[in-house]
Protein backbone atom coordinates (compact mmCIF):
# COMPACT_ATOMS: atom_id res chain seq x y z
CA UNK A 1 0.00 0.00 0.00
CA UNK A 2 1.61 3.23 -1.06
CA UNK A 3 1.70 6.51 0.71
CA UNK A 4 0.93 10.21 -0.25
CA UNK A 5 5.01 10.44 0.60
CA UNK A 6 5.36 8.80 -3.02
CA UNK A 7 5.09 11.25 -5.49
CA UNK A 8 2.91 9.47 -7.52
CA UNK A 9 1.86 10.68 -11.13
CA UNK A 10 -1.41 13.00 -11.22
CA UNK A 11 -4.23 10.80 -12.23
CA UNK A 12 -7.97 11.15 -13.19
CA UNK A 13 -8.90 11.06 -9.54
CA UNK A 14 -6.88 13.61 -8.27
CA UNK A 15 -8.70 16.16 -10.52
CA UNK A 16 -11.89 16.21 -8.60
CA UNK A 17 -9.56 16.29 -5.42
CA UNK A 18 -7.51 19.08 -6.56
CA UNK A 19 -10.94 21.07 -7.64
CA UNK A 20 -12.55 20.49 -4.27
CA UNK A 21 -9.56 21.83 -2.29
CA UNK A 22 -9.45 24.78 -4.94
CA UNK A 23 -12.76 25.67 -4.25
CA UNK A 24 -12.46 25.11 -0.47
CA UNK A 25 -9.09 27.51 -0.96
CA UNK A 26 -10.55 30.23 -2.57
CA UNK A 27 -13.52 29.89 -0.46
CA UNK A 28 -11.10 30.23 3.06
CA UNK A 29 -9.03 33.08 1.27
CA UNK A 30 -12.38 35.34 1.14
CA UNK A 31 -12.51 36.20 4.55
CA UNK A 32 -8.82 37.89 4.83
CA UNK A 33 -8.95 39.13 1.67
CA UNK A 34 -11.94 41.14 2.51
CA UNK A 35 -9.90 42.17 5.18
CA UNK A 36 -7.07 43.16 4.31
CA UNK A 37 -8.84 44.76 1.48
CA UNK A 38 -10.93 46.79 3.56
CA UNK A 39 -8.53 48.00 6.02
CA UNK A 40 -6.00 48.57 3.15
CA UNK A 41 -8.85 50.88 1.21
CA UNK A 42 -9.47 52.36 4.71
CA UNK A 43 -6.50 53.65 5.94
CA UNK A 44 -6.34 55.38 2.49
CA UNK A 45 -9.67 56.51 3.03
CA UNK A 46 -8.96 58.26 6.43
CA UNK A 47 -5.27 59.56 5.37
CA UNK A 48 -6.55 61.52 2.55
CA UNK A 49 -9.66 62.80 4.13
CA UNK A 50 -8.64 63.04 7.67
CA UNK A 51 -6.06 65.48 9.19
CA UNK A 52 -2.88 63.71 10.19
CA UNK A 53 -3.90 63.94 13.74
CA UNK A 54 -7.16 62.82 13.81
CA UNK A 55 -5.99 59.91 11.32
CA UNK A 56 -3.50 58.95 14.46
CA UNK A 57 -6.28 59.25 16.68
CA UNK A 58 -8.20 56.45 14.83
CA UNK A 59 -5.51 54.29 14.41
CA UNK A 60 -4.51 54.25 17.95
CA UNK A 61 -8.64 53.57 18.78
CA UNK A 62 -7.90 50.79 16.21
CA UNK A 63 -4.70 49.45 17.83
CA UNK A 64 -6.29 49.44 21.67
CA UNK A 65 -9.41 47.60 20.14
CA UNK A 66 -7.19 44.73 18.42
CA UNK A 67 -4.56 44.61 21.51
CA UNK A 68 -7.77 44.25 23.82
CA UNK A 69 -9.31 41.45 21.38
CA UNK A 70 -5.93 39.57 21.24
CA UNK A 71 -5.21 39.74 24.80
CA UNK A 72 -8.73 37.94 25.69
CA UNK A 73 -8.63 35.80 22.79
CA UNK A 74 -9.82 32.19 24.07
CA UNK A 75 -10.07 30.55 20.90
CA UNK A 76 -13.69 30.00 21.24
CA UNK A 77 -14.29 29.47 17.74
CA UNK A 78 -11.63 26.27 17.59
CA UNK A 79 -13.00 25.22 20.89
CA UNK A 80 -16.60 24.57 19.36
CA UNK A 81 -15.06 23.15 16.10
CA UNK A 82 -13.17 20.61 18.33
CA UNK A 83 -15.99 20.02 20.98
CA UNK A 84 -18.91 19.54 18.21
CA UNK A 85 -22.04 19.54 20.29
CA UNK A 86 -24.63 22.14 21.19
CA UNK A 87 -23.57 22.16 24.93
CA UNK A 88 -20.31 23.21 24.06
CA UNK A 89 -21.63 25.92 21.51
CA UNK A 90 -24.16 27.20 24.11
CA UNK A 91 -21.19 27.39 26.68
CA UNK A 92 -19.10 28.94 24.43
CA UNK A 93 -21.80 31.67 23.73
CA UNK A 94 -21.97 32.69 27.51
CA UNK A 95 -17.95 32.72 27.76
CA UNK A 96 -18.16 35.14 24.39
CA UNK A 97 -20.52 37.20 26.41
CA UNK A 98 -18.98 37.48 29.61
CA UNK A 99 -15.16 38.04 28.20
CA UNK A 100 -16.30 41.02 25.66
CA UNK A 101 -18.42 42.90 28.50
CA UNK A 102 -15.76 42.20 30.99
CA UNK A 103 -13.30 44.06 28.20
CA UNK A 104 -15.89 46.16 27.64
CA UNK A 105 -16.29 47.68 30.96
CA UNK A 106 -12.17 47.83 31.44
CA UNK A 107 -11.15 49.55 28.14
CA UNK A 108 -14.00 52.31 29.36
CA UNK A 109 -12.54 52.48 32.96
CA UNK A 110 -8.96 53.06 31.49
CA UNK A 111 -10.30 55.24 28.40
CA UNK A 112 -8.81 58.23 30.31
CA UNK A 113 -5.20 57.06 30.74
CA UNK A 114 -4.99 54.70 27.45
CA UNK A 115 -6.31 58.61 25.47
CA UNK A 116 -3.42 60.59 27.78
CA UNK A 117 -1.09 57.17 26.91
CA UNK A 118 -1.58 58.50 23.09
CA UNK A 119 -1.10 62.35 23.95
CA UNK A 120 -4.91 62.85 22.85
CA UNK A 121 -6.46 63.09 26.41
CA UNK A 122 -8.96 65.40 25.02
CA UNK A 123 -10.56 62.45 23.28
CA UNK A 124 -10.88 60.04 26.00
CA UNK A 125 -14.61 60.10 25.10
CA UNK A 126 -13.82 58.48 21.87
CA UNK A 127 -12.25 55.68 23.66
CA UNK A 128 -14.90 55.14 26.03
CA UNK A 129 -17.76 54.82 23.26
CA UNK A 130 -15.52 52.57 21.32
CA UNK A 131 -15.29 50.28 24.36
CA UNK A 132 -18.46 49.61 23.89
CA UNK A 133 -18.09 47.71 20.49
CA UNK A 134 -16.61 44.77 22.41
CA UNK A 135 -19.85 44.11 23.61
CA UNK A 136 -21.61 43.94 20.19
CA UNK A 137 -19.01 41.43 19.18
CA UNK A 138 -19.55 39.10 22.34
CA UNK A 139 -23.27 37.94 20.70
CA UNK A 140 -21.99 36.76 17.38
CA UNK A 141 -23.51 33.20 16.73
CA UNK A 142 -20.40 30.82 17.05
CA UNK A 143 -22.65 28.03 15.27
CA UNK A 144 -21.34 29.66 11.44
CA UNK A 145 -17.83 28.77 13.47
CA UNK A 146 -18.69 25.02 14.37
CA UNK A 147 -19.65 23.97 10.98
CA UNK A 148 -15.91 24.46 9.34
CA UNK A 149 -15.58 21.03 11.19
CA UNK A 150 -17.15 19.34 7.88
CA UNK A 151 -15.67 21.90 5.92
CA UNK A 152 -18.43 24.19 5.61
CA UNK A 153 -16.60 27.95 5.17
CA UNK A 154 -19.26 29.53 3.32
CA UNK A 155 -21.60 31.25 5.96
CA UNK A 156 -18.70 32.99 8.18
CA UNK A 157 -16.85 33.85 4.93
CA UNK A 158 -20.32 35.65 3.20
CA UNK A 159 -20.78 37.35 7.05
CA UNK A 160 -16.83 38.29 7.28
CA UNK A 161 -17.17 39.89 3.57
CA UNK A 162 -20.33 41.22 4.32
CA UNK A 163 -18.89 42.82 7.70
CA UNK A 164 -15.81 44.23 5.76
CA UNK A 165 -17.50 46.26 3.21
CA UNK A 166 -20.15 47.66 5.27
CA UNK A 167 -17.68 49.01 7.51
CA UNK A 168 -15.91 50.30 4.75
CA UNK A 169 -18.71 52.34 3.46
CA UNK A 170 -19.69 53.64 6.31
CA UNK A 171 -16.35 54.19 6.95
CA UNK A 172 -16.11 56.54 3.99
CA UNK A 173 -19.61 58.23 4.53
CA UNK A 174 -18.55 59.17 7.94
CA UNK A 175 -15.49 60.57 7.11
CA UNK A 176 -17.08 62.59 4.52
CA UNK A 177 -19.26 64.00 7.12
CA UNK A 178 -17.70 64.03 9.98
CA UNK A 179 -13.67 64.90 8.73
CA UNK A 180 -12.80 63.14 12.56
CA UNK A 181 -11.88 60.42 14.11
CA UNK A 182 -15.04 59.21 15.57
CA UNK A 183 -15.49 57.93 11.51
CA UNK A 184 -14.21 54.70 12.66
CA UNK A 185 -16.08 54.37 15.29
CA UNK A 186 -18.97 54.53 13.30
CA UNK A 187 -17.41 51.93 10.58
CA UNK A 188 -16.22 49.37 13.25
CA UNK A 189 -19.55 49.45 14.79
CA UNK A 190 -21.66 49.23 11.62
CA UNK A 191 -19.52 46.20 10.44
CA UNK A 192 -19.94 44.61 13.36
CA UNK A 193 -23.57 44.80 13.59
CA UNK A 194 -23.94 43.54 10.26
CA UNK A 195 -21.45 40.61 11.50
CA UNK A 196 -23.39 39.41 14.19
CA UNK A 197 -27.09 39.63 12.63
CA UNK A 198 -25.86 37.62 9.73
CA UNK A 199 -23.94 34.84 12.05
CA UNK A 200 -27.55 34.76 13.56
CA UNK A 201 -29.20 34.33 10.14
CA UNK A 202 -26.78 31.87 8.74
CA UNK A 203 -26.28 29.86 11.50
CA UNK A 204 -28.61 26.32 10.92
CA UNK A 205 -28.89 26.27 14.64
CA UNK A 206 -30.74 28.23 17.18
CA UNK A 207 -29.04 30.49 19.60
CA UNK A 208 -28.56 29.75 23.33
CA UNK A 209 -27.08 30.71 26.34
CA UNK A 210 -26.67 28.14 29.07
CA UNK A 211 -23.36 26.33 30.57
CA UNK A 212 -22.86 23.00 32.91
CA UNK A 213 -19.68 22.07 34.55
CA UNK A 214 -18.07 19.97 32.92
CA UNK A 215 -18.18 21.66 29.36
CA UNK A 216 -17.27 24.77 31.32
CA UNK A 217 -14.38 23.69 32.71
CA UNK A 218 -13.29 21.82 28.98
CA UNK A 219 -13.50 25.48 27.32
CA UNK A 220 -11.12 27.21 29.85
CA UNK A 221 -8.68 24.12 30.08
CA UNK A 222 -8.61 24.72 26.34
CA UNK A 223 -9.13 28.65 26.32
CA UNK A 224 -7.01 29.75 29.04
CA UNK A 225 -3.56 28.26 27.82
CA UNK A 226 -4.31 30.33 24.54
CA UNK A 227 -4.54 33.46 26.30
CA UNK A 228 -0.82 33.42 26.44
CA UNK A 229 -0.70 32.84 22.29
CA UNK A 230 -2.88 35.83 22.32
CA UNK A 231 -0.15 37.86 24.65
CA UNK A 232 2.37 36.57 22.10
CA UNK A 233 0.27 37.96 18.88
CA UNK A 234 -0.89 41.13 20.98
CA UNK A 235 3.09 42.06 21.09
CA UNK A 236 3.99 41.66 17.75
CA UNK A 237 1.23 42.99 15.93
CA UNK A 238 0.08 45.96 18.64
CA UNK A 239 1.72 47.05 21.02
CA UNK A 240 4.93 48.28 18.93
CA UNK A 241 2.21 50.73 17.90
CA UNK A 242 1.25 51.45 21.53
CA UNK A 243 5.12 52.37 22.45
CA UNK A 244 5.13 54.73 19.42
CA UNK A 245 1.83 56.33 20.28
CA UNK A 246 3.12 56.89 23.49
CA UNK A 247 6.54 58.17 22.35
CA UNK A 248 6.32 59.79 19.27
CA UNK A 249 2.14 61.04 19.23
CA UNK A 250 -0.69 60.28 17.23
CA UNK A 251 0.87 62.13 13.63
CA UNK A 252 3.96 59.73 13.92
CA UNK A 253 1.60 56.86 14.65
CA UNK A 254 -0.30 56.92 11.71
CA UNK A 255 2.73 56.97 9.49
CA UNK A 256 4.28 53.68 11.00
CA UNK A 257 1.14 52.22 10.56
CA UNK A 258 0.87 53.04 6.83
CA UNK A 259 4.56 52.32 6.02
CA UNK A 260 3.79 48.60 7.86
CA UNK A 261 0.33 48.16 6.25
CA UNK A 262 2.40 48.41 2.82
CA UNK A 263 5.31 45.80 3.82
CA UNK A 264 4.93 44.35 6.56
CA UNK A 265 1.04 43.68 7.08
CA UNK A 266 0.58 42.02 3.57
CA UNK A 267 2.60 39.09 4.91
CA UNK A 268 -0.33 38.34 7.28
CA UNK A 269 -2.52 37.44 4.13
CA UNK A 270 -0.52 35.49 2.71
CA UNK A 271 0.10 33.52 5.84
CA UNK A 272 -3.81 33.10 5.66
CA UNK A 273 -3.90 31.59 2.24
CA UNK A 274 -0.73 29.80 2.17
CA UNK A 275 -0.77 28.14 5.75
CA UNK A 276 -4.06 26.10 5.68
CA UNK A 277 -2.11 23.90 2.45
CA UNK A 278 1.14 24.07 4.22
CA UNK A 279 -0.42 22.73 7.25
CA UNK A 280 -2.82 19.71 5.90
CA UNK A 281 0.71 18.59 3.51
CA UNK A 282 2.65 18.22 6.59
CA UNK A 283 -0.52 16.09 8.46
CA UNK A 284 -0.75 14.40 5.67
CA UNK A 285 2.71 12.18 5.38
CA UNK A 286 3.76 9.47 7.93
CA UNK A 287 5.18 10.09 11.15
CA UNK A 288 8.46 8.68 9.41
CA UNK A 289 11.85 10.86 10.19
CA UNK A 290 12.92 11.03 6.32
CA UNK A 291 9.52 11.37 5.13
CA UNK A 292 8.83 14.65 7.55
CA UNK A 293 12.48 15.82 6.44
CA UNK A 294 11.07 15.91 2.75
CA UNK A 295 8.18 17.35 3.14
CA UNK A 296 9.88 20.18 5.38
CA UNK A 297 12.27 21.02 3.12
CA UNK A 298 10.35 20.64 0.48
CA UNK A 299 7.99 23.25 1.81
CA UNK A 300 10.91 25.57 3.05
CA UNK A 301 12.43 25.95 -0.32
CA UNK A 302 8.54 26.66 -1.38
CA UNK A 303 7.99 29.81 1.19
CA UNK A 304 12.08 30.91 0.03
CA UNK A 305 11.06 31.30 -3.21
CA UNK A 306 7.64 33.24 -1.90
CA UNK A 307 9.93 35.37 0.24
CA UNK A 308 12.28 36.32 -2.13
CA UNK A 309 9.59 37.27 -4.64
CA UNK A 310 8.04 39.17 -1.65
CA UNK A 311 11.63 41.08 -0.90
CA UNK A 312 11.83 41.94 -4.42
CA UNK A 313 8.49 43.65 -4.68
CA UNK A 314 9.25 45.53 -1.29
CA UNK A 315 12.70 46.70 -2.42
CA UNK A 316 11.97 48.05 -5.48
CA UNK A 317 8.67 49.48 -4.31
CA UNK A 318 8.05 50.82 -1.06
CA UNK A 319 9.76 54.28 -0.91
CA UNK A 320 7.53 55.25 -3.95
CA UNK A 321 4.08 53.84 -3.74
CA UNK A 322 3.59 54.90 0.15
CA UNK A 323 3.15 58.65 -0.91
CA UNK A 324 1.73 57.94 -4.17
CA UNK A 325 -1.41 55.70 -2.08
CA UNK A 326 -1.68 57.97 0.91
CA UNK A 327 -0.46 60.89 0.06
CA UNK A 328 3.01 63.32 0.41
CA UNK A 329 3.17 63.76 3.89
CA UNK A 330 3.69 59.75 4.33
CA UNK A 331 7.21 58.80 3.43
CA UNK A 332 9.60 55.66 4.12
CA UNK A 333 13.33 56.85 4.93
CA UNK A 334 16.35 54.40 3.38
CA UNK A 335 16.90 52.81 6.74
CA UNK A 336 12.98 52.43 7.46
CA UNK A 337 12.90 51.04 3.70
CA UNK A 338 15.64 48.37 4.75
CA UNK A 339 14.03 47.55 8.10
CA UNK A 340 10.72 47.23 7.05
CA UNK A 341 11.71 44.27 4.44
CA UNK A 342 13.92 42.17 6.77
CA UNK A 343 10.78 42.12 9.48
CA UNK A 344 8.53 40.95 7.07
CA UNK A 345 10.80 38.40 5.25
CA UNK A 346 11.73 37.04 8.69
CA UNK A 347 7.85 36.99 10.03
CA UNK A 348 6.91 35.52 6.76
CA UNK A 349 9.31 32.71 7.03
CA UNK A 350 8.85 32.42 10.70
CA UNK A 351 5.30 32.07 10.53
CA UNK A 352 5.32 29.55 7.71
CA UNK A 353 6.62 25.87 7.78
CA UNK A 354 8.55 26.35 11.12
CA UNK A 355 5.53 27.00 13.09
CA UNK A 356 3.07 24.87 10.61
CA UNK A 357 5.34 22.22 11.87
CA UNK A 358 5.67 22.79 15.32
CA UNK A 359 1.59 22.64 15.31
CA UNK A 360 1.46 19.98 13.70
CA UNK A 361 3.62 17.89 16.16
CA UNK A 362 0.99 19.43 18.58
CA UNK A 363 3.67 21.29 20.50
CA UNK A 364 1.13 24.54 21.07
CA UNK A 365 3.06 25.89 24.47
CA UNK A 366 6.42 26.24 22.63
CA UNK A 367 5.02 27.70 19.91
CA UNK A 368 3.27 30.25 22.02
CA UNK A 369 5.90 30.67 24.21
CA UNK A 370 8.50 31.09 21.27
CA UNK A 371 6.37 33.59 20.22
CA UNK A 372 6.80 35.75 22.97
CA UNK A 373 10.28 36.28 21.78
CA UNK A 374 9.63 38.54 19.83
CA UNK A 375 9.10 40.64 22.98
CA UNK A 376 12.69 40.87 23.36
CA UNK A 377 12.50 42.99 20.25
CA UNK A 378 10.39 45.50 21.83
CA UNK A 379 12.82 45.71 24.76
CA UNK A 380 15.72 46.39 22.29
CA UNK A 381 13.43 49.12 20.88
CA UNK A 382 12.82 50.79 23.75
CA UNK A 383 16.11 50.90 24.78
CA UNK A 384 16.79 52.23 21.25
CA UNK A 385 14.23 54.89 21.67
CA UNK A 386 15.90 56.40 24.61
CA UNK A 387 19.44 56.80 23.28
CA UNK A 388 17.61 57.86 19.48
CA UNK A 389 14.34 58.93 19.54
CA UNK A 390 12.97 58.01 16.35
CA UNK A 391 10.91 55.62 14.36
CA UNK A 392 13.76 54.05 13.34
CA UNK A 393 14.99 53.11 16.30
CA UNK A 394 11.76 50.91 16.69
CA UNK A 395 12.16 49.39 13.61
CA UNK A 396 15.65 48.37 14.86
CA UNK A 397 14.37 46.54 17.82
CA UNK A 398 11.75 44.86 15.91
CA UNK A 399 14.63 43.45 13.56
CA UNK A 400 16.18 42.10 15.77
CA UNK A 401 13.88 40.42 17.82
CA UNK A 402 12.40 38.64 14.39
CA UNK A 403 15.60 37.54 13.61
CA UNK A 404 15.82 36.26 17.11
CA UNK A 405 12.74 34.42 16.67
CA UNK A 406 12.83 33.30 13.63
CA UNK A 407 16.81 31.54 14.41
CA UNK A 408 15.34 30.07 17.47
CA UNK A 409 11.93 28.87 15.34
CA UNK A 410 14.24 27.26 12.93
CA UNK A 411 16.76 25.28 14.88
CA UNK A 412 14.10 23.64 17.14
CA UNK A 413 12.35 22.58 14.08
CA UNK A 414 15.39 21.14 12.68
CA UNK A 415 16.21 19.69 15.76
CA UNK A 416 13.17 17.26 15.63
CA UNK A 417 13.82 16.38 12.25
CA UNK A 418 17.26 16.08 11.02
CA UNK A 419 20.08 17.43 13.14
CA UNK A 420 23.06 19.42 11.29
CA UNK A 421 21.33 21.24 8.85
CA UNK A 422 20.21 24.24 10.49
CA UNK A 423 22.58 26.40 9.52
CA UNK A 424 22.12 25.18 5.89
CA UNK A 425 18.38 25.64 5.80
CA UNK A 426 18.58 29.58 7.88
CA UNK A 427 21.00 30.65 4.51
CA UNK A 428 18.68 29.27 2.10
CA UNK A 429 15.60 30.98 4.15
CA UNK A 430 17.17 34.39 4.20
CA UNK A 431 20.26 34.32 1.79
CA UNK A 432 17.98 36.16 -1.55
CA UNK A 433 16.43 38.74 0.75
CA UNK A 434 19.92 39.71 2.70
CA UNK A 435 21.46 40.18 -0.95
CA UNK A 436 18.88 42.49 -1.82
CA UNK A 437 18.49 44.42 1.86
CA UNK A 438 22.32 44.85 1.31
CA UNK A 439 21.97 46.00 -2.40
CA UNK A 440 19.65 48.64 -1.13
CA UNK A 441 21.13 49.82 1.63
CA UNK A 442 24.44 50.38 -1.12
CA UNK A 443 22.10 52.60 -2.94
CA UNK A 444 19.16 53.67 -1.62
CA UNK A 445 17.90 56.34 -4.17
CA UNK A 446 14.95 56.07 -5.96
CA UNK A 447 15.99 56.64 -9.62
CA UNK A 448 15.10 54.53 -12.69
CA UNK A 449 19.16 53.70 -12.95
CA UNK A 450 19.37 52.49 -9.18
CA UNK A 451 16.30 50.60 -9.24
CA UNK A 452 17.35 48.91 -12.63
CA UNK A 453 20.25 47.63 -11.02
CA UNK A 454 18.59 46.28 -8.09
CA UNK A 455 15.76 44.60 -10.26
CA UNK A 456 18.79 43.19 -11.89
CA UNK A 457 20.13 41.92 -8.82
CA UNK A 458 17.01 40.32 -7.62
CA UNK A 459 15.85 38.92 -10.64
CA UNK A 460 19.65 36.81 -10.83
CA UNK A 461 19.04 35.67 -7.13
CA UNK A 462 15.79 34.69 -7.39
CA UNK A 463 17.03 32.70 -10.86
CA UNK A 464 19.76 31.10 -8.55
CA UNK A 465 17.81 30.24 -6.03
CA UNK A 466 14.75 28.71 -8.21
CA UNK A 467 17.56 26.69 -9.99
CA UNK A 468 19.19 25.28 -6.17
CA UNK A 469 15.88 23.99 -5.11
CA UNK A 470 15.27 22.27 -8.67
CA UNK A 471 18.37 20.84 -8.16
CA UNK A 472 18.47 19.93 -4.74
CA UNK A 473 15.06 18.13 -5.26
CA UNK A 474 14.05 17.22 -8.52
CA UNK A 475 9.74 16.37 -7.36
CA UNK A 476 9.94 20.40 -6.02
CA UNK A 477 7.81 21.28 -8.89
CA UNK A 478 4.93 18.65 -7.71
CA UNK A 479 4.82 20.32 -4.28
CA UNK A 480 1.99 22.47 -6.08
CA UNK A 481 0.00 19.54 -6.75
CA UNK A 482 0.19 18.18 -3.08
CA UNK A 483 -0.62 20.89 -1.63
CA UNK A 484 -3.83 20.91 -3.49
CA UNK A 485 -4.64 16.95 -3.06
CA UNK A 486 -3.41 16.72 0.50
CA UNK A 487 -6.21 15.82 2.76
């Protein structure tokens, strides 16, 4: 009996395979999309029609919003996919409830210090009323959540979409009226409505509130243990923001988060199409040491190439499409250009097969605590901040701590599947982005002559390194077609 580790030839019966997972991976790629999309559109939305400082107001409502959800994140939604019965879905309603009111009331107690945290105390009102929207989001019906067990991703995705573009337009009408902050307040809150009536109306199940004992005490065993993932997340995606709020005001805010919504940010989607595959082809092999070692590097030299591609676009890019898409006052300095593409080229690697493979060996506490090294970066930055007080000098701790994190990611996934090759596998990871980081930081300037050479550059280390992995595995080319058929 032969295994998927086999490499067999594509036959008949893999094509109704490969179209089911195509239309189950276009149907999971909706929801982040719409996301990003929206979020994307909306930040140009608010930079063009809102003052600087009133833009930096709404990001920072934005960035104490998603450090709040994070931080309380219990996983309910894998808890009732795991636990597939209507106990656990009604218990998981009443947790929902009671976590987003208990966030609720303590974003609105601390309004006041979190709006003098920013330098916007005058607006501590506006952080109060958006404290609120936790508790809209606390009665969204889970059961649209449950039934991605049989892989059913169709409601959630057509009440995510939904969610995203009625936010954005009344993101966009608000602004147009208002010329504030308080526009996405409105947004947020009009999204989320529209969220939680549809989960209600899509959901095949009716909606209840109840909780016993035992099924209690099942969704915190399982919950509480993620709340320390959700620490993890909460400091690398928010609370570098928070630090620069607090440092640097509300104006400097808003640029950081533009400059990272253009480089780093985008890596988050792609992590949300790419990792579901990436994830079911590593489940799917045996448990067999060589077999595991194949399909890891098979997948490494896959998310390499991705990266490199990734770099190049970021390198050549950056510096000019940030003003061009928000506007003149929003630039990205040569060292800020640099730093911005080594974070994302490590998190994108970091966040790929190492931790696909750590989850898939089921070893969730190192991967969440691993993930709290990236805190160390934030330390770094702070002590940057004080000797050079700039944005910079965040970007600079960030670096580091990714790279940090990602060596560490890398050589304990080695170490559980072939020893000696770490340092092997780190160089082909990184090697293609380094080059052109280095190339850049040579010559920073943003003529047509510099940027031909550096598209030069790129586009002969991204030819090296697709010939390498053809080399160095001759079935790399049907990693495409596994990732599709993999179960």
């Amino acid at each position: 009996m032969t295994t998927p580790d086999h490499h067999e030839p594509t036959t008949e019966t893999d094509v109704p395979r490969l179209r089911v997972w195509a239309g189950r991976f276009l149907i999971v790629s909706l929801a982040p999309t719409a996301t990003f999309g929206s979020r994307f559109v909306g930040n140009i939305i608010m930079s063009r029609m809102l003052a600087p400082y009133e833009f930096g107001t709404a990001i920072a409502i934005t960035v104490v919003l998603g450090l709040g959800g994070l931080v309380t994140d219990m996983a309910l939604d894998r808890f009732v996919i795991i636990n597939n019965s209507m106990r656990a879905l009604s218990t998981a309603h009443m947790l929902s409830i009671v976590i987003n009111v208990t966030l609720a009331l303590a974003l609105f107690a601390a309004a006041p210090a979190i709006a003098a945290m920013f330098g916007v105390a005058n607006f501590a009102t506006s952080f109060a009323l958006a404290a609120g929207l936790s508790v809209v989001a606390g009665f969204a019906h889970l059961g649209i959540k449950q039934i991605q067990r049989n892989y059913e991703y169709g409601p959630d995705a057509v009440a995510q979409v939904a969610m995203q573009l009625a936010s954005l337009a009344a993101l966009f009408l608000a602004a147009t009226i208002l010329r504030n902050h308080r526009a996405i307040i409105f947004g947020t809150t009009v999204g989320l409505v529209v969220y939680v009536i549809l989960s209600h109306v899509l959901a095949r199940m009716p909606y209840r509130i109840s909780w016993d004992k035992p099924t209690l005490h099942q969704a915190l065993s399982f919950g509480l243990p993620l709340t320390l993932n959700g620490i993890a997340l909460a400091i690398m995606y928010q609370l570098d923001r928070v630090l620069v709020g607090y440092w640097f005001g509300v104006k400097e805010l808003a640029t950081y988060t533009l400059i990272f919504s253009l480089s780093v940010v985008p890596t988050n989607l792609l992590i949300s199409i790419f990792f579901g595959p990436t994830f079911s082809y590593l489940l799917s092999g045996s448990q067999d040491a060589s077999d595991r070692s194949k399909r890891y590097r098979l997948l490494l030299g896959f998310y390499s190439i991705l990266t490199s591609l990734y770099a190049f676009w970021i390198v050549l890019t950056l510096d000019i499409i940030t003003p061009l898409i928000f506007g003149r006052s929003f630039t990205v300095s040569p060292l800020a250009h640099v730093l911005l593409t080594l974070i994302a080229c490590l998190r994108f690697q970091r966040a790929g097969v190492p931790t696909a493979f750590l989850l898939a060996s089921r070893r969730t506490k190192q991967l969440a605590f691993l993930n709290l090294l990236s805190g160390f970066g934030l330390i770094i930055a702070f002590g940057c901040i004080i000797f050079w007080p700039r944005l910079e000098s965040m970007l600079i701790g960030i670096a580091i701590g990714e790279f940090l994190s990602f060596t560490i990611f890398f050589a304990l996934s080695e170490e559980a599947i072939r020893r000696g090759m770490v340092v092997v596998d780190l160089t082909i990871a990184i090697v293609v982005p380094a080059v052109m980081v280095v190339a850049l930081a040579w010559n920073p300037v943003s003529t047509w002559q510099a940027r031909g050479i550096l598209f030069i550059i790129g586009l002969v280390a991204i030819s090296a390194q697709l010939t390498f992995e053809f080399r160095r595995n001759k079935k790399f080319g049907e990693l495409l077609f596994k990732l599709g058929f993999s179960r």
